[in-house]
Protein backbone atom coordinates (compact mmCIF):
# COMPACT_ATOMS: atom_id res chain seq x y z
CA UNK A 1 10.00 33.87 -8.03
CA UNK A 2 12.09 31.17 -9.51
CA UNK A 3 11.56 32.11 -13.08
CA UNK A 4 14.32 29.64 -15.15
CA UNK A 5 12.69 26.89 -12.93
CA UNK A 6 8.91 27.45 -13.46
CA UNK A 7 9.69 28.18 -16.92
CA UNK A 8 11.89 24.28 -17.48
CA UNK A 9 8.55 22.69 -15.18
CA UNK A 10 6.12 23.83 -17.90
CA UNK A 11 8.09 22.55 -20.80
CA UNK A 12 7.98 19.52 -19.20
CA UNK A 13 4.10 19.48 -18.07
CA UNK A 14 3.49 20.60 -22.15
CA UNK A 15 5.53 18.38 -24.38
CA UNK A 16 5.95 15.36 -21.93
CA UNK A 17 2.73 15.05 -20.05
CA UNK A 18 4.63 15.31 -16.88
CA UNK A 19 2.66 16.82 -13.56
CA UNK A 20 4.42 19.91 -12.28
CA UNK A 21 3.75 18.38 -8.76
CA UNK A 22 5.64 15.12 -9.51
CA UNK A 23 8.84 17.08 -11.33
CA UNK A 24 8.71 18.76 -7.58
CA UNK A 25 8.61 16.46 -4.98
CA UNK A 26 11.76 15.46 -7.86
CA UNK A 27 13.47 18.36 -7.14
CA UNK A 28 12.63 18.37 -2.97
CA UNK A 29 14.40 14.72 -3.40
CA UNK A 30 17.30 15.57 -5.43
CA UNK A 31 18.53 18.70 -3.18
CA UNK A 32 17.93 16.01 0.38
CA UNK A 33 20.03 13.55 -2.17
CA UNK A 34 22.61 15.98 -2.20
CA UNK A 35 22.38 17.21 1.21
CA UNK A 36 23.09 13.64 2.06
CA UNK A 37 26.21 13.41 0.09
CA UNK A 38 27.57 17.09 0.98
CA UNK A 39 26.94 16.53 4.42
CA UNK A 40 26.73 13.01 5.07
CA UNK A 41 23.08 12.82 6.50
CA UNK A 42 19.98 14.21 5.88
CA UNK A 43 17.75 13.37 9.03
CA UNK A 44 17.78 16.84 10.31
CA UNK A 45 17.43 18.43 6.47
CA UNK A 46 14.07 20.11 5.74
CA UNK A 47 13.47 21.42 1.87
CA UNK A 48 10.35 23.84 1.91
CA UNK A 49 9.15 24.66 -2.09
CA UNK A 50 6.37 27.18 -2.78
CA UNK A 51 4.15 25.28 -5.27
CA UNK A 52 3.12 28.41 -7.06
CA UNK A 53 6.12 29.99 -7.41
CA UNK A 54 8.71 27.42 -7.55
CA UNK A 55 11.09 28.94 -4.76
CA UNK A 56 12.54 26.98 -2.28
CA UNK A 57 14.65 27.03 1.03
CA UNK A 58 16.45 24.37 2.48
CA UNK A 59 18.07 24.28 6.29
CA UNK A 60 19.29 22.28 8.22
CA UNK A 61 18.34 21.23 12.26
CA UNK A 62 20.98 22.05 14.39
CA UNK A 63 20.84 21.76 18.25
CA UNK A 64 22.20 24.71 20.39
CA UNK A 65 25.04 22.95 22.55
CA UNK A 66 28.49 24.79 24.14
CA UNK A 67 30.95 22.24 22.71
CA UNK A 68 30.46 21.20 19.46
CA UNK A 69 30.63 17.14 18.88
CA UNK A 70 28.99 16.37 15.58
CA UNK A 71 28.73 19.67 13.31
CA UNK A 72 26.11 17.90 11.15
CA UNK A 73 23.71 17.77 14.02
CA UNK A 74 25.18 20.60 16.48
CA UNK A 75 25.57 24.20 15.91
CA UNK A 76 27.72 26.30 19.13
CA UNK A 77 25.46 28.93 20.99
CA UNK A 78 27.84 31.57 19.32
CA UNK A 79 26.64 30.70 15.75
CA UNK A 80 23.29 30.23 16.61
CA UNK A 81 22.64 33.65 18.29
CA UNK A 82 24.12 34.93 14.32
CA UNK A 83 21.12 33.46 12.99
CA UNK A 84 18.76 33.85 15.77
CA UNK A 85 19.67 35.77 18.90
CA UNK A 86 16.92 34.32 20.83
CA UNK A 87 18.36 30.85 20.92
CA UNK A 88 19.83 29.25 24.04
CA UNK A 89 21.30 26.73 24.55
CA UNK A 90 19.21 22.94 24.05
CA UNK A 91 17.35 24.69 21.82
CA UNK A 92 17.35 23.90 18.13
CA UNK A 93 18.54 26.03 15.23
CA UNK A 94 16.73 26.25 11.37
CA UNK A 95 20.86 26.53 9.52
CA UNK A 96 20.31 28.26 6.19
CA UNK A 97 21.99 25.39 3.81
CA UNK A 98 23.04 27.06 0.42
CA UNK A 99 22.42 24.41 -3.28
CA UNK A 100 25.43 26.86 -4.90
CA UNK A 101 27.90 25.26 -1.77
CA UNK A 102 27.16 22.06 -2.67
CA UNK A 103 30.19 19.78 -4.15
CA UNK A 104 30.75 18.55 -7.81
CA UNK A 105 29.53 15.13 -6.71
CA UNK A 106 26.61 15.51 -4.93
CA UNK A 107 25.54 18.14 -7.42
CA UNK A 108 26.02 15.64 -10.25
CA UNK A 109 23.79 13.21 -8.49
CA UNK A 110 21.33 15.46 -7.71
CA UNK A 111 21.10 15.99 -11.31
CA UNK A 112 20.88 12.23 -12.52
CA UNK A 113 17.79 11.68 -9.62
CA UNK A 114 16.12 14.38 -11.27
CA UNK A 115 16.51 12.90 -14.87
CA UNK A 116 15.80 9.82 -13.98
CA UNK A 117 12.55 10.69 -12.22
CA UNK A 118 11.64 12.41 -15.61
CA UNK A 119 12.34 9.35 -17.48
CA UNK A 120 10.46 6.94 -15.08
CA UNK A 121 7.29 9.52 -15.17
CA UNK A 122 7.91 9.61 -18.76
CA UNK A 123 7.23 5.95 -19.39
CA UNK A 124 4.39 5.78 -17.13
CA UNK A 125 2.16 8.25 -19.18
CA UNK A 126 3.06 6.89 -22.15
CA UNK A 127 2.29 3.23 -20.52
CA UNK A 128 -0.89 4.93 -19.12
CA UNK A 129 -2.05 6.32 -22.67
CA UNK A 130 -1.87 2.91 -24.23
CA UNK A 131 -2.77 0.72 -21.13
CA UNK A 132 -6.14 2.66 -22.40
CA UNK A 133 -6.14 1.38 -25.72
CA UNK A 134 -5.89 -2.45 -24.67
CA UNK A 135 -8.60 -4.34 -26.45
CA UNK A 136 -8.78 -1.73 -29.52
CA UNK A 137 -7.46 -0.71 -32.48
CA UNK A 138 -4.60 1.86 -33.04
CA UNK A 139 -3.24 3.08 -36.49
CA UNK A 140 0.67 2.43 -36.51
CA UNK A 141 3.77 3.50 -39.16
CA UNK A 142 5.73 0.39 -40.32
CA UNK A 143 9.29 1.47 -39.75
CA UNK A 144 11.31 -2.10 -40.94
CA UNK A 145 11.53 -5.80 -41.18
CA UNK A 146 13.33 -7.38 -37.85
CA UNK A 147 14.04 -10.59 -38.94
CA UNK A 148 10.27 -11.83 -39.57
CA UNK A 149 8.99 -9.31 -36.73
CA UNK A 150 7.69 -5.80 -37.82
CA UNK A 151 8.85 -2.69 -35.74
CA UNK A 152 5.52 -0.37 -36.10
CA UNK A 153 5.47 3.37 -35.18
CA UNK A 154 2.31 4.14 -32.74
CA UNK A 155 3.27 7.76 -32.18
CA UNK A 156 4.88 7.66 -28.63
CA UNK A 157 5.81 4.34 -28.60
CA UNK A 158 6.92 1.43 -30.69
CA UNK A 159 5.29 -2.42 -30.81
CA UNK A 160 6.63 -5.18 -32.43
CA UNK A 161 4.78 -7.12 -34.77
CA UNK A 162 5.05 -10.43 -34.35
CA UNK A 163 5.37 -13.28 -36.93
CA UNK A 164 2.91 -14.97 -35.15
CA UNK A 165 0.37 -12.15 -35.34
CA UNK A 166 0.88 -11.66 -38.79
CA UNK A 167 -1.66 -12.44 -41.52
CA UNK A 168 0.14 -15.16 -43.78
CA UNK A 169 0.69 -13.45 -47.25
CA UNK A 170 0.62 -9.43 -46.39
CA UNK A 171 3.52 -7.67 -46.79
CA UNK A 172 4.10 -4.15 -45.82
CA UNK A 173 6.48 -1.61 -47.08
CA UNK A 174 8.03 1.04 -44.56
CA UNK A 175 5.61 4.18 -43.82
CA UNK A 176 2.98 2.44 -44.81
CA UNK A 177 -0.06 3.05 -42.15
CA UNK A 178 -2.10 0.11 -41.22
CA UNK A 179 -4.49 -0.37 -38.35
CA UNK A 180 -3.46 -3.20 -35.34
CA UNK A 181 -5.67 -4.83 -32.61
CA UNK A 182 -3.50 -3.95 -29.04
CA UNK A 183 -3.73 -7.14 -27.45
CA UNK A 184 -1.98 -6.57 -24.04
CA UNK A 185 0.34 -3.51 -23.04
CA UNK A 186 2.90 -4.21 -20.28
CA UNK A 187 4.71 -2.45 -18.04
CA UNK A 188 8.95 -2.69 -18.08
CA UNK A 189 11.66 -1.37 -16.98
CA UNK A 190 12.74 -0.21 -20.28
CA UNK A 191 9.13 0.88 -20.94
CA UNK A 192 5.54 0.17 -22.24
CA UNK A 193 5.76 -3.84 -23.82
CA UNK A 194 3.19 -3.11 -26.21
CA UNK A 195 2.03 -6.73 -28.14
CA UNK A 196 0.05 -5.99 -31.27
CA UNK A 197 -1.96 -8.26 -33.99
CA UNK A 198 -3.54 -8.61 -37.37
CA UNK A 199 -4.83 -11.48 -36.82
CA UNK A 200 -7.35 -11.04 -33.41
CA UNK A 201 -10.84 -11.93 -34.59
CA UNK A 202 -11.51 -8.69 -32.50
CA UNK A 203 -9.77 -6.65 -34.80
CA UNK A 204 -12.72 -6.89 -37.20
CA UNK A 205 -14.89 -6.29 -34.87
CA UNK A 206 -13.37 -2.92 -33.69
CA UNK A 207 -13.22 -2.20 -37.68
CA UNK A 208 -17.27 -2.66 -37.55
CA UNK A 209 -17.48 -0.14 -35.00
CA UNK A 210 -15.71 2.29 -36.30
CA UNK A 211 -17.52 2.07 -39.63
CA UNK A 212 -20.97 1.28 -38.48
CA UNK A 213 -22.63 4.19 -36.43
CA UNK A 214 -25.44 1.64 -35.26
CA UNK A 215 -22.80 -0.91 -33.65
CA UNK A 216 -21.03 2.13 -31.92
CA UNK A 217 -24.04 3.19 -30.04
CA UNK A 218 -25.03 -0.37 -29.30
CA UNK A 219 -28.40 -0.44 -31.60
CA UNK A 220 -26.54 -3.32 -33.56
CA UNK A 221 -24.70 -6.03 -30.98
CA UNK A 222 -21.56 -8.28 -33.33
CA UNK A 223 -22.60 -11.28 -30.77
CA UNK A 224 -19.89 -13.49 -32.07
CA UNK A 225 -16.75 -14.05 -34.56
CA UNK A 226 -14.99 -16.87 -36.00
CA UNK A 227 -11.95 -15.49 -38.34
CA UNK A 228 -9.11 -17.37 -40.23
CA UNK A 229 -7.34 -14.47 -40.73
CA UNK A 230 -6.45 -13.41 -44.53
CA UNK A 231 -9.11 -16.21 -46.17
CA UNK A 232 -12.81 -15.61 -44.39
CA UNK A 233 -14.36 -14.54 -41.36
CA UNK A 234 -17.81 -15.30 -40.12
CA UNK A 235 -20.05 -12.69 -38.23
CA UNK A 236 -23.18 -13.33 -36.18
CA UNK A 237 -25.25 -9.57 -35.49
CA UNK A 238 -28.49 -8.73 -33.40
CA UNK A 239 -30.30 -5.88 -33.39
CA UNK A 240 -31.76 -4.71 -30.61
CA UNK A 241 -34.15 -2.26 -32.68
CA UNK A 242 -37.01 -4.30 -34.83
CA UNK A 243 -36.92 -1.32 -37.18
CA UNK A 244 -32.98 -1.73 -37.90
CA UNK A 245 -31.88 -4.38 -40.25
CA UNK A 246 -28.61 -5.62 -38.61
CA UNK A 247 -26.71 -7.51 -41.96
CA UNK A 248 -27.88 -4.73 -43.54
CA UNK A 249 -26.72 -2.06 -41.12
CA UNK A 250 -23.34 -4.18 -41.40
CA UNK A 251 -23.45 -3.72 -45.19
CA UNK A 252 -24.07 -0.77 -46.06
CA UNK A 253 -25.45 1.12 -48.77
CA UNK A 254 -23.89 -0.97 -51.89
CA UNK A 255 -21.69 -2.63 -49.68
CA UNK A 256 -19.97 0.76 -48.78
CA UNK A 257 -19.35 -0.32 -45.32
CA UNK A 258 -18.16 -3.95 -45.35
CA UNK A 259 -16.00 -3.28 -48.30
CA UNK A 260 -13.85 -0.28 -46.45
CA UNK A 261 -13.49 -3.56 -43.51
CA UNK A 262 -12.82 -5.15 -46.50
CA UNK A 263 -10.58 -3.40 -47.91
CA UNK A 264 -8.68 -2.25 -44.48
CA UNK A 265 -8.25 -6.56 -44.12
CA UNK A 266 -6.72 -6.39 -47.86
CA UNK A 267 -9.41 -8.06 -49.40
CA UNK A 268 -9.94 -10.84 -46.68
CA UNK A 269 -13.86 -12.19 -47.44
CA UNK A 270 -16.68 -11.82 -44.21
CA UNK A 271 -19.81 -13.46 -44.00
CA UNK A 272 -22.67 -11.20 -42.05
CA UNK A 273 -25.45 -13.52 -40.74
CA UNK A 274 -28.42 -12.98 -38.10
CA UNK A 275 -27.69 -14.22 -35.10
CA UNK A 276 -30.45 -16.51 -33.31
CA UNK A 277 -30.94 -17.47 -29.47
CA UNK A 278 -32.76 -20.86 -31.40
CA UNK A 279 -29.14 -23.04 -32.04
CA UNK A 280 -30.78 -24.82 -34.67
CA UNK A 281 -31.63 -21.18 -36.81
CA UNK A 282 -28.62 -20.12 -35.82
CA UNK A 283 -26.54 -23.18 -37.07
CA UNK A 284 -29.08 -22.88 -40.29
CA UNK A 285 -27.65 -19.23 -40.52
CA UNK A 286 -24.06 -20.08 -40.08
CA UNK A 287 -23.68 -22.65 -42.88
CA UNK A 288 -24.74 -19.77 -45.09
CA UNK A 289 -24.46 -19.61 -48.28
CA UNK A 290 -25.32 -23.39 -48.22
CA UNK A 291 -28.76 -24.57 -47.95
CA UNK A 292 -29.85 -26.68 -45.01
CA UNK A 293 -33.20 -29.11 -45.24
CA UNK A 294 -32.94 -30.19 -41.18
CA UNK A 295 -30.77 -29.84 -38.02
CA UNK A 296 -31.15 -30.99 -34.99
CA UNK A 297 -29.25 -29.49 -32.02
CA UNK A 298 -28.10 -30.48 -28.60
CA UNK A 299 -27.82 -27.62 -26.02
CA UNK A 300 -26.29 -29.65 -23.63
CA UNK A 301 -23.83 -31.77 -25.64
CA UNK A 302 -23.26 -28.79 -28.01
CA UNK A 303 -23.46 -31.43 -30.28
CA UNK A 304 -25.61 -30.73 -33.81
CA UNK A 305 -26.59 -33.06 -36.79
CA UNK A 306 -27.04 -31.25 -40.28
CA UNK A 307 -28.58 -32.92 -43.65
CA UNK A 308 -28.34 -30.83 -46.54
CA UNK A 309 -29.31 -31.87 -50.30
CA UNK A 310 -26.50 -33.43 -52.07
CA UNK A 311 -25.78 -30.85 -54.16
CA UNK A 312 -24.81 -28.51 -51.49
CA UNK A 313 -22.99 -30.85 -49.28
CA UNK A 314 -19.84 -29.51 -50.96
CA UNK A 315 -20.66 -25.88 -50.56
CA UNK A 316 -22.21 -27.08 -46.62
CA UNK A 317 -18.42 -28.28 -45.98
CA UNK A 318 -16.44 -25.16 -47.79
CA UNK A 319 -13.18 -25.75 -49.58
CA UNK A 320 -11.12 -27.78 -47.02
CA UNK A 321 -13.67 -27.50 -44.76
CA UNK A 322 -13.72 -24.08 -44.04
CA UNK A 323 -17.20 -22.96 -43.81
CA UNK A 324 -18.26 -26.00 -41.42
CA UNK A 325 -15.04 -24.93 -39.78
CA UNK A 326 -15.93 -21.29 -39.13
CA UNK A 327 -19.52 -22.32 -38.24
CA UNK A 328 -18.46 -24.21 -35.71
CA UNK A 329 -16.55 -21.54 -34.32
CA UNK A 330 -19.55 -19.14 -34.67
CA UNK A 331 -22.01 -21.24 -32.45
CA UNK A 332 -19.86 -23.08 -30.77
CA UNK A 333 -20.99 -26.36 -31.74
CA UNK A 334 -19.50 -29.44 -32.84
CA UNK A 335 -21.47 -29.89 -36.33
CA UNK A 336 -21.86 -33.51 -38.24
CA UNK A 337 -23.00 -32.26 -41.86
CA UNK A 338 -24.57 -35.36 -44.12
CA UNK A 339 -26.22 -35.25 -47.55
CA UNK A 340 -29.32 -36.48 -48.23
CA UNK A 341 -28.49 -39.64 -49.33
CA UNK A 342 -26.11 -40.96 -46.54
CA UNK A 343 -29.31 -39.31 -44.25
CA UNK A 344 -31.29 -41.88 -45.80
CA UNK A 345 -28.76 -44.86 -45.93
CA UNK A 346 -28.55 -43.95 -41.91
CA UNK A 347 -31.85 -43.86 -41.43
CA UNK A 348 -31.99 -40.55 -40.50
CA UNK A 349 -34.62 -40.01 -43.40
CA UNK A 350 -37.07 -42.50 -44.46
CA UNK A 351 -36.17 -43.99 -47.94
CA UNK A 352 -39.11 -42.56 -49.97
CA UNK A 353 -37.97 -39.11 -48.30
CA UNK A 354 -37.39 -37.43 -52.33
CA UNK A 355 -40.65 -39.17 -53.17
CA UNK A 356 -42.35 -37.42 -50.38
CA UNK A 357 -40.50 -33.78 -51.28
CA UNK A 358 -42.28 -34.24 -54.35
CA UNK A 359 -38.98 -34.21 -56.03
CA UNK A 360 -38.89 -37.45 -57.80
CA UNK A 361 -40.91 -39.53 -59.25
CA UNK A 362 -40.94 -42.63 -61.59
CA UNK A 363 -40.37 -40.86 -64.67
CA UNK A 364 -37.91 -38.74 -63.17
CA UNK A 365 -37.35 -35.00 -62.17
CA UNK A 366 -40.33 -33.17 -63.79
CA UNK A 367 -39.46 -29.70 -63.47
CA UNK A 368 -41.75 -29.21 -60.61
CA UNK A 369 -39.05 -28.09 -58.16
CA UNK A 370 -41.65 -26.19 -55.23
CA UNK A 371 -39.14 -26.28 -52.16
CA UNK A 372 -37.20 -23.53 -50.85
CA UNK A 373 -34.36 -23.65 -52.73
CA UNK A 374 -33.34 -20.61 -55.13
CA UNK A 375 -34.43 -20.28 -58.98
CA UNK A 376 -31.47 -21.69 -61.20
CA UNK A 377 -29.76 -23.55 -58.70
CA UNK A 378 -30.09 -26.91 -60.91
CA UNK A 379 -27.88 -26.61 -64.41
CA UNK A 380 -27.18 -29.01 -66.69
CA UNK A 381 -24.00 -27.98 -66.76
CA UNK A 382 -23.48 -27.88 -62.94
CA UNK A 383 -19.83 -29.00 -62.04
CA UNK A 384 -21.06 -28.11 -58.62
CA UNK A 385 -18.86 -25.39 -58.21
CA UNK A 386 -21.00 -22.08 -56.29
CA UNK A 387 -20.52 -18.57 -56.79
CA UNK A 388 -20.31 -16.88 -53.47
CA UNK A 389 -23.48 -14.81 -52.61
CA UNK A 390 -21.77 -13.14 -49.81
CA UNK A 391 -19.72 -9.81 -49.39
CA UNK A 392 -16.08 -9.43 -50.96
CA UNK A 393 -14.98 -11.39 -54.08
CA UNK A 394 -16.54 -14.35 -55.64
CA UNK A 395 -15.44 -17.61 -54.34
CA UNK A 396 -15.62 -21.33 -55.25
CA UNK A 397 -15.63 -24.64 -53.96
CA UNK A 398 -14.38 -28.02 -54.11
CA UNK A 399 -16.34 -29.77 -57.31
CA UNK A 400 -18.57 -32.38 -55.59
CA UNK A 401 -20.21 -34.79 -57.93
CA UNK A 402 -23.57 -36.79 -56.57
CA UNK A 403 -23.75 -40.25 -56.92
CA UNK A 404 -24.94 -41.99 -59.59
CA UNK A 405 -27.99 -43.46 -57.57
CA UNK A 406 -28.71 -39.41 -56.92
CA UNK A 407 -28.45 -38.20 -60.46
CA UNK A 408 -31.51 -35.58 -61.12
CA UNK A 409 -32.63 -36.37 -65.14
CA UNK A 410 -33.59 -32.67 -66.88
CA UNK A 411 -37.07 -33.01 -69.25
CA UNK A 412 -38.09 -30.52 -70.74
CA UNK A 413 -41.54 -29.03 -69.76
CA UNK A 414 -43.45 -26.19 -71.74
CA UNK A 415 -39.91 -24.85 -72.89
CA UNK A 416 -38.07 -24.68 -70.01
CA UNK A 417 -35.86 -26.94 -67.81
């Protein structure tokens, strides 16, 4: 038994990941390699290697002839009766070929075919192990600034962090951990390419998962995602179990579960809505936390036209339009938000439309506000400006003012406004 050798194969099976198998059919290469070079050919060169035990023999096929021509390929009957003294001659001769005679040369290249059949089986497993992890989330070390690229630790391997898959604003100081969306891994000469990002709207939803135990096992379904990475990101969930709440699944139990996404995103804001197979509901949904009073959708056109009450035409758009933005994204329609009054002027609403609400009258507001619209939405001191409803920190938009022809006059009616 070839101890030293078995002993070096296992080392390399543990540590590496490198079959024992592969590292021999290595070894059967290297000693033909060096056959080649000792001898100048290695047609007639057989290497036998017990598998189990790791010893091997290598000869050489000699035919039996009286006058020797070619001493690669011929052996004299003389020689061949040392070895065998049943062999005559035109028969052909197994020549014991000894590794220890081997020259300087061929031994040395023997030796660089075996390392470099380590170092090619080398970067295939570790090309294999993260060709696995395409399309989710690893936790990486940040090792240093390269230029405006990161260099980021995964373990086996290194990725570069892009500039262009960087969230604007977050800066990272070295051995910090932070978690990365693989977005493709390829294969190189000089390794595993592995291109990483913080930015992937999927990275939020492989966050999700690994919080939430009910979107793991598929009992919650994240249907769709619009992100603007490092401001807000808008998420559309189903459940596929009428007895589980999906926003709520998403939540948490006092936001415990949105906040550690949260939190992991460094403080980046994320809207949770139902998702709806009606586009109109799920449009409704979308422009969350605004109010909507109609919209009417086109399937085919992807096309949809949204009125919403004046006051919340600011809060409809987002500040610089990112919440129309995002719910665009989300559905995947091109949306056309108006206020009520430019619905009238269109003629998208008839004229006495507020009359008909039963929110105005000659006299003025009366206090009897009976639509859907929360408690203590109408101030006196209203600058228009919202306070977020949704998960993360508070957030504001841009003031909107109505028009003077929409101006809402308080009275007040058994003590309150």
């Amino acid at each position: 038994m070839n101890t030293e050798l078995m002993e070096a194969l296992t080392i390399l099976e543990k540590e590496k990941n490198i079959s024992r198998d592969v590292m021999m059919d290595a070894i059967e290469n290297s000693l033909l390699s060096a056959c080649k070079n000792h001898f100048g050919t290695a047609e007639n060169i057989k290497v036998i290697m017990n598998r189990e035990t790791c010893d091997y023999t290598v000869y050489a096929e000699k035919e039996v002839v009286e006058e020797v021509m070619d001493p690669a390929l011929e052996i004299s009957l003389e020689d061949a009766e040392k070895i065998d003294s049943s062999l005559h001659i035109g028969d052909v001769a197994q020549v014991p070929v000894h590794s220890k005679e081997f020259g300087r040369i061929a031994t040395q290249n023997a030796k660089n075919l075996i390392l470099q059949k380590i170092r090619e089986e080398e970067r295939k497993v570790v090309f294999d192990q993260y060709f696995e992890k395409e399309k989710d989330i690893v936790t990486g070390i940040v090792q240093r600034y390269v230029g405006k690229n990161i260099s980021i630790n995964l373990g086996r391997a290194d990725a570069m962090l892009t500039e262009n898959e960087q969230v604007k604003g977050e800066v990272f100081k070295p051995t910090e951990r932070i978690k990365l969306y693989v977005v493709e891994v390829k294969n190189t000469p000089k390794g595993p390419k592995i291109l990483v990002s913080r930015t992937h709207p999927e990275l939020v939803k492989r966050l999700f998962e690994a919080e939430v135990a009910e979107v793991k096992d598929g009992t919650v379904e994240i249907k769709s995602i619009a992100r603007e990475a490092g401001s807000r990101t808008k998420m559309a969930v189903w459940s596929n179990d009428p007895n589980v709440d999906p926003v709520g699944a998403c939540v948490g139990m006092n936001g415990a579960r949105v906040n550690a996404v949260v939190d992991e995103l460094r403080g980046e804001k994320i809207d949770i809505i139902n998702w709806d197979e009606n586009p109109a509901l799920l449009i409704e949904n979308a422009l969350s936390p605004a109010k909507v009073i109609s919209v009417m959708a086109d399937p085919e056109e992807k096309i949809a036209s949204v009125i919403v009450p004046d006051y919340q035409l600011s809060l409809a758009i987002g500040k610089e339009g990112q919440n129309a933005r995002l719910a665009a994204r989300l559905t995947g329609y091109k949306i056309d938000i108006k206020s009520e009054t430019q619905a009238i002027e269109s003629g998208e609403l008839p004229e006495n439309y507020m009359e008909q609400m039963g929110m105005m009258s000659e006299e003025g507001y009366t206090g009897d506000f009976e639509d859907e619209y929360e408690e203590g939405a109408y101030d006196e001191n209203y600058d228009g400006s919202y306070e977020d409803e949704f998960y993360g920190e508070d957030d504001t938009t841009d003031e909107y003012s109505p028009e003077d022809e929409a101006e809402i006059e308080f009275v007040e009616t058994d003590g309150e406004k």
